[in-house]
Protein backbone atom coordinates (compact mmCIF):
# COMPACT_ATOMS: atom_id res chain seq x y z
CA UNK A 1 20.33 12.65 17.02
CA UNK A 2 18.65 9.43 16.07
CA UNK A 3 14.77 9.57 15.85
CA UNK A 4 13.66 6.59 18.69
CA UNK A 5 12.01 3.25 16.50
CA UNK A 6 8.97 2.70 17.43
CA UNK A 7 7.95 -1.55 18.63
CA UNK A 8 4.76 -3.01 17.93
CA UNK A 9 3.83 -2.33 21.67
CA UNK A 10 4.01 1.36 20.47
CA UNK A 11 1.68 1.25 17.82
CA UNK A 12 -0.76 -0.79 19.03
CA UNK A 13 -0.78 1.39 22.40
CA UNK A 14 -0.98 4.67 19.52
CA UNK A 15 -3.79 2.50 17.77
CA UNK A 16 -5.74 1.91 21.07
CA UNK A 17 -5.31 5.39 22.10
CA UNK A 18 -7.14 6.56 18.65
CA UNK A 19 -9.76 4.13 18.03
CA UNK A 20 -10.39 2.23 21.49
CA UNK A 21 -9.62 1.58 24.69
CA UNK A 22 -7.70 -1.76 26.13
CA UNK A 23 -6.60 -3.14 29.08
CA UNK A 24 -3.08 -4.69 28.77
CA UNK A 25 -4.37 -8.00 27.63
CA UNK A 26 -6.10 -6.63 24.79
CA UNK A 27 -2.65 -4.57 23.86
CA UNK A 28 -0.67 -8.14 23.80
CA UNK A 29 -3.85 -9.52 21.56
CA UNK A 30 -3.70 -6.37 18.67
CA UNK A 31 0.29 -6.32 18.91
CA UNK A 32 -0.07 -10.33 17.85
CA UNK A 33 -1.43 -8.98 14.91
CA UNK A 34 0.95 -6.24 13.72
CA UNK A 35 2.87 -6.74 11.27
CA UNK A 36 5.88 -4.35 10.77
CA UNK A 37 7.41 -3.56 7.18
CA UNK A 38 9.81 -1.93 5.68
CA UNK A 39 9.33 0.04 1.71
CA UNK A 40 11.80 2.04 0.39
CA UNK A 41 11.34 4.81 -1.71
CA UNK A 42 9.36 4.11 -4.84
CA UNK A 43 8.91 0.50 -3.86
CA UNK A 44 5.14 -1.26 -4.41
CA UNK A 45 3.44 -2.17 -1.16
CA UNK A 46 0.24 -3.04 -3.18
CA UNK A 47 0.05 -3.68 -6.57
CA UNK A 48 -2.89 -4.12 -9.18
CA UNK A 49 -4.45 -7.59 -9.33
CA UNK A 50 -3.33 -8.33 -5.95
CA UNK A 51 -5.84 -8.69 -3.48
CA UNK A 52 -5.96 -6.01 -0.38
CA UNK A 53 -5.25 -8.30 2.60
CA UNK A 54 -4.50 -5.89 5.13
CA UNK A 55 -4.97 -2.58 7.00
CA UNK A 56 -2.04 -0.22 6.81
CA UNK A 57 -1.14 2.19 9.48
CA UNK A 58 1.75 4.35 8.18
CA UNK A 59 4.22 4.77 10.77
CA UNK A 60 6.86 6.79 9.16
CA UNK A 61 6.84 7.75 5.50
CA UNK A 62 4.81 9.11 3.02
CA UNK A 63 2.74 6.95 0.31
CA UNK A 64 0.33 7.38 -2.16
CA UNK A 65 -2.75 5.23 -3.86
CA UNK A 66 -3.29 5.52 -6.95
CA UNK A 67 -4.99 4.08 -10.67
CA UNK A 68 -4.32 4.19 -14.46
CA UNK A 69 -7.30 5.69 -16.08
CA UNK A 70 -7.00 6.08 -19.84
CA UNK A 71 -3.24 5.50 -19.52
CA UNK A 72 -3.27 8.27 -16.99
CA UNK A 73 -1.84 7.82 -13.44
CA UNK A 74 -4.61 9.75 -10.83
CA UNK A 75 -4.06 9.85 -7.05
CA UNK A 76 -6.58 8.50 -5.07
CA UNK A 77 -5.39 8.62 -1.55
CA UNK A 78 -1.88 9.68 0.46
CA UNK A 79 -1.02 8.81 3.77
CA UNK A 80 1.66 10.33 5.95
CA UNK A 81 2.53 9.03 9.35
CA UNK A 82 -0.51 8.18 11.47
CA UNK A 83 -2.57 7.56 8.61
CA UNK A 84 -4.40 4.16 7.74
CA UNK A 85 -4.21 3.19 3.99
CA UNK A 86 -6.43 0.02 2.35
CA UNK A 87 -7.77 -0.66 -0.86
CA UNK A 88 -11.63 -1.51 0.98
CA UNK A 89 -13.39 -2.87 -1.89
CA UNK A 90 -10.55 -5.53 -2.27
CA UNK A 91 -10.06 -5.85 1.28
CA UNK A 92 -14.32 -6.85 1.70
CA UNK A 93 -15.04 -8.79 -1.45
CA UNK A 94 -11.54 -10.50 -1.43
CA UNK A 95 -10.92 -9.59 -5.44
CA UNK A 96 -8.07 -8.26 -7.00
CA UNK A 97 -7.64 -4.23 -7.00
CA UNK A 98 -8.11 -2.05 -9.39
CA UNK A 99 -5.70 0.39 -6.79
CA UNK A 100 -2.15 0.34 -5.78
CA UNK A 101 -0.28 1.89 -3.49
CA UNK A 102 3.53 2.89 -3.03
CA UNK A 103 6.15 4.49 -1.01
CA UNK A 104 6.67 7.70 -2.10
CA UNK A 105 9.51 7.94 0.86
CA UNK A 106 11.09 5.67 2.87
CA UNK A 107 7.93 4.10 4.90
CA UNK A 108 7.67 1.76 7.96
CA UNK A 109 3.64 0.02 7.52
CA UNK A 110 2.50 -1.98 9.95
CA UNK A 111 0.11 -4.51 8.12
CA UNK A 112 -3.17 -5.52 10.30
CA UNK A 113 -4.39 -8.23 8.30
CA UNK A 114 -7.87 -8.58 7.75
CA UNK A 115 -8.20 -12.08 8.67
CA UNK A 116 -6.64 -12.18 11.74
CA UNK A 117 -8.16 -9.24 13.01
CA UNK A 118 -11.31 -10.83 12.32
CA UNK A 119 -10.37 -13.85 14.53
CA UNK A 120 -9.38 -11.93 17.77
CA UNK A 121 -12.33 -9.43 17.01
CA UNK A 122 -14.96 -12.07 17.09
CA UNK A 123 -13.36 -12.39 20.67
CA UNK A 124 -13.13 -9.19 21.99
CA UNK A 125 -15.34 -6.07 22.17
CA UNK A 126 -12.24 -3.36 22.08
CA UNK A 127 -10.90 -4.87 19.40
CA UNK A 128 -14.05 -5.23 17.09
CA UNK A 129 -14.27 -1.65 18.18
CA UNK A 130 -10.86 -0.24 17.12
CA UNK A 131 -11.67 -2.57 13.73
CA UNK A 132 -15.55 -0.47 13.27
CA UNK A 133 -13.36 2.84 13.73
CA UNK A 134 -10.73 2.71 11.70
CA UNK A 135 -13.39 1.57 8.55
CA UNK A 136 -15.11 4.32 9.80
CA UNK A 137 -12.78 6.75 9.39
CA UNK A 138 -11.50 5.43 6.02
CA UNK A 139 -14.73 5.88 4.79
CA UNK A 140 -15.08 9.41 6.08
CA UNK A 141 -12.04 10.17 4.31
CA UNK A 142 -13.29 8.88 1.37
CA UNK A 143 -16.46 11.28 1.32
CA UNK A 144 -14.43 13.96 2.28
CA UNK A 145 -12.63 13.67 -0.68
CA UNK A 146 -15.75 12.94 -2.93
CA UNK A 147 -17.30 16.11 -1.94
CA UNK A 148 -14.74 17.99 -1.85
CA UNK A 149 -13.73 17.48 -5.53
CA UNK A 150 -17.57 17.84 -6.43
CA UNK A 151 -18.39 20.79 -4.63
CA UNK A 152 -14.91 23.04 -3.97
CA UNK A 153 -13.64 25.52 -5.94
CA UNK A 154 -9.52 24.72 -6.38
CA UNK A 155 -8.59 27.07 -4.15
CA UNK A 156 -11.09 25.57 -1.24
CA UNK A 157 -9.60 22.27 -2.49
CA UNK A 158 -6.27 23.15 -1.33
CA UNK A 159 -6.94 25.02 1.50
CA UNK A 160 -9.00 21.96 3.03
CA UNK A 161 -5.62 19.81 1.74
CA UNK A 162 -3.44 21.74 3.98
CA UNK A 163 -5.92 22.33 6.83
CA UNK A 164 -6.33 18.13 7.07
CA UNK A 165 -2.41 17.35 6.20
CA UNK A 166 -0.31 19.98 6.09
CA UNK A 167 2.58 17.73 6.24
CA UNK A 168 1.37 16.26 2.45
CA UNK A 169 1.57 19.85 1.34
CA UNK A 170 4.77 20.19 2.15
CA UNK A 171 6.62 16.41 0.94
CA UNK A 172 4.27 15.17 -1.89
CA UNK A 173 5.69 15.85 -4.93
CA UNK A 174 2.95 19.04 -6.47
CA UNK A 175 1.81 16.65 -9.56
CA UNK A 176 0.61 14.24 -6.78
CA UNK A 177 -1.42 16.60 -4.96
CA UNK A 178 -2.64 18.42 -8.29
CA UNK A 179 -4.06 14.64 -9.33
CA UNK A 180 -5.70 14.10 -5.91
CA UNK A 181 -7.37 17.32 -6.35
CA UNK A 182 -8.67 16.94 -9.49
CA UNK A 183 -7.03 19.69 -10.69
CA UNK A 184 -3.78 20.34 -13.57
CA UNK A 185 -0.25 20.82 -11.88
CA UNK A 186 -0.67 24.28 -13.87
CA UNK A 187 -3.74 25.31 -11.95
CA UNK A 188 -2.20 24.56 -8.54
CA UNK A 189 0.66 26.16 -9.16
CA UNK A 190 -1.60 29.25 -9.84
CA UNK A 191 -3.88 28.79 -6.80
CA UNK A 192 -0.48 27.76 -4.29
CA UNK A 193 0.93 31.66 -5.56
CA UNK A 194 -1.95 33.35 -4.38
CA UNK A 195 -3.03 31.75 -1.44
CA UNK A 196 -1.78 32.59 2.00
CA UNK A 197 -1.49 29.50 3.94
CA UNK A 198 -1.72 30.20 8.26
């Protein structure tokens, strides 16, 4: 059976539902300023020395966020459906990014861009509302993340991995998830053998 595909209407009543509430006015306003896209696998939605113009909400799909350090690829962020995904330092100061991010399956993105949500926020309280959450909740996400590699032992690591996002555990490809842990793919395979996941 064919999975139902979703309208803007959808996501910016699954966007409202999460982060604010509107009245059907303010549902026509924030589905103005959806934009829906299509990646395929391995394709670049954001690439370095671009500059982060928009706020991603992952609809289906699974992509990652990521840097070269030293010639090294390391994972910064995934996202799975539901998930927002931005490069915010790029997206505020309006430079070009240091971060990129790609579809690691098959993703539908719906784009908010900054500048437009900007314009109908200055204009409505919901709105500059659901804007205030979702940075909020990026930003949690960040410190999560920060202290988690500072302070967690691998196997915590993981175990707070699957408890947030099981569904990463089970479709990111293990040298993603052992870069976005800070750990070696060697190490995770060692903690993933003996831990019981519930």
């Amino acid at each position: 059976m064919k999975e139902p595909v979703s309208t803007t209407r959808d996501i910016a009543r699954e966007l409202a539902r999460r982060f604010s509430t509107m009245t059907h006015e303010e549902l026509d306003i924030l589905e103005s300023v959806l934009v829906p896209m299509r990646f395929a696998k391995g394709e670049m939605i954001l690439r370095e020395g671009e500059v982060c113009r928009n706020i991603y909400y992952i609809e289906k799909g699974l992509v990652r966020q990521f840097y070269f350090k030293k010639d090294k690829d390391i994972t910064e962020h995934m996202a799975v459906e539901g998930s927002i995904v931005m490069c915010i330092e790029s997206l505020f100061k309006e430079e070009p990014t240091l971060l990129q991010i790609k579809a690691i399956e098959p993703a539908i993105v719906y784009a908010l861009p900054k500048a437009k949500l900007e314009q109908v926020a200055l204009h409505n309280v919901n709105i500059q509302i659901l804007y205030r959450k979702i940075l909020e909740e990026s930003l949690i996400q960040s410190q999560i993340h920060a202290d988690m590699v500072r302070f967690e032992t691998a196997k915590d690591r993981y175990l707070r991995l699957y408890k947030m996002s099981p569904k990463l555990i089970l479709r990111a490809p293990l040298v993603y998830i052992a870069s976005y842990l800070q750990m070696t793919p060697e190490t995770l395979s060692r903690v993933r053998a003996t831990t019981i996941l519930e």
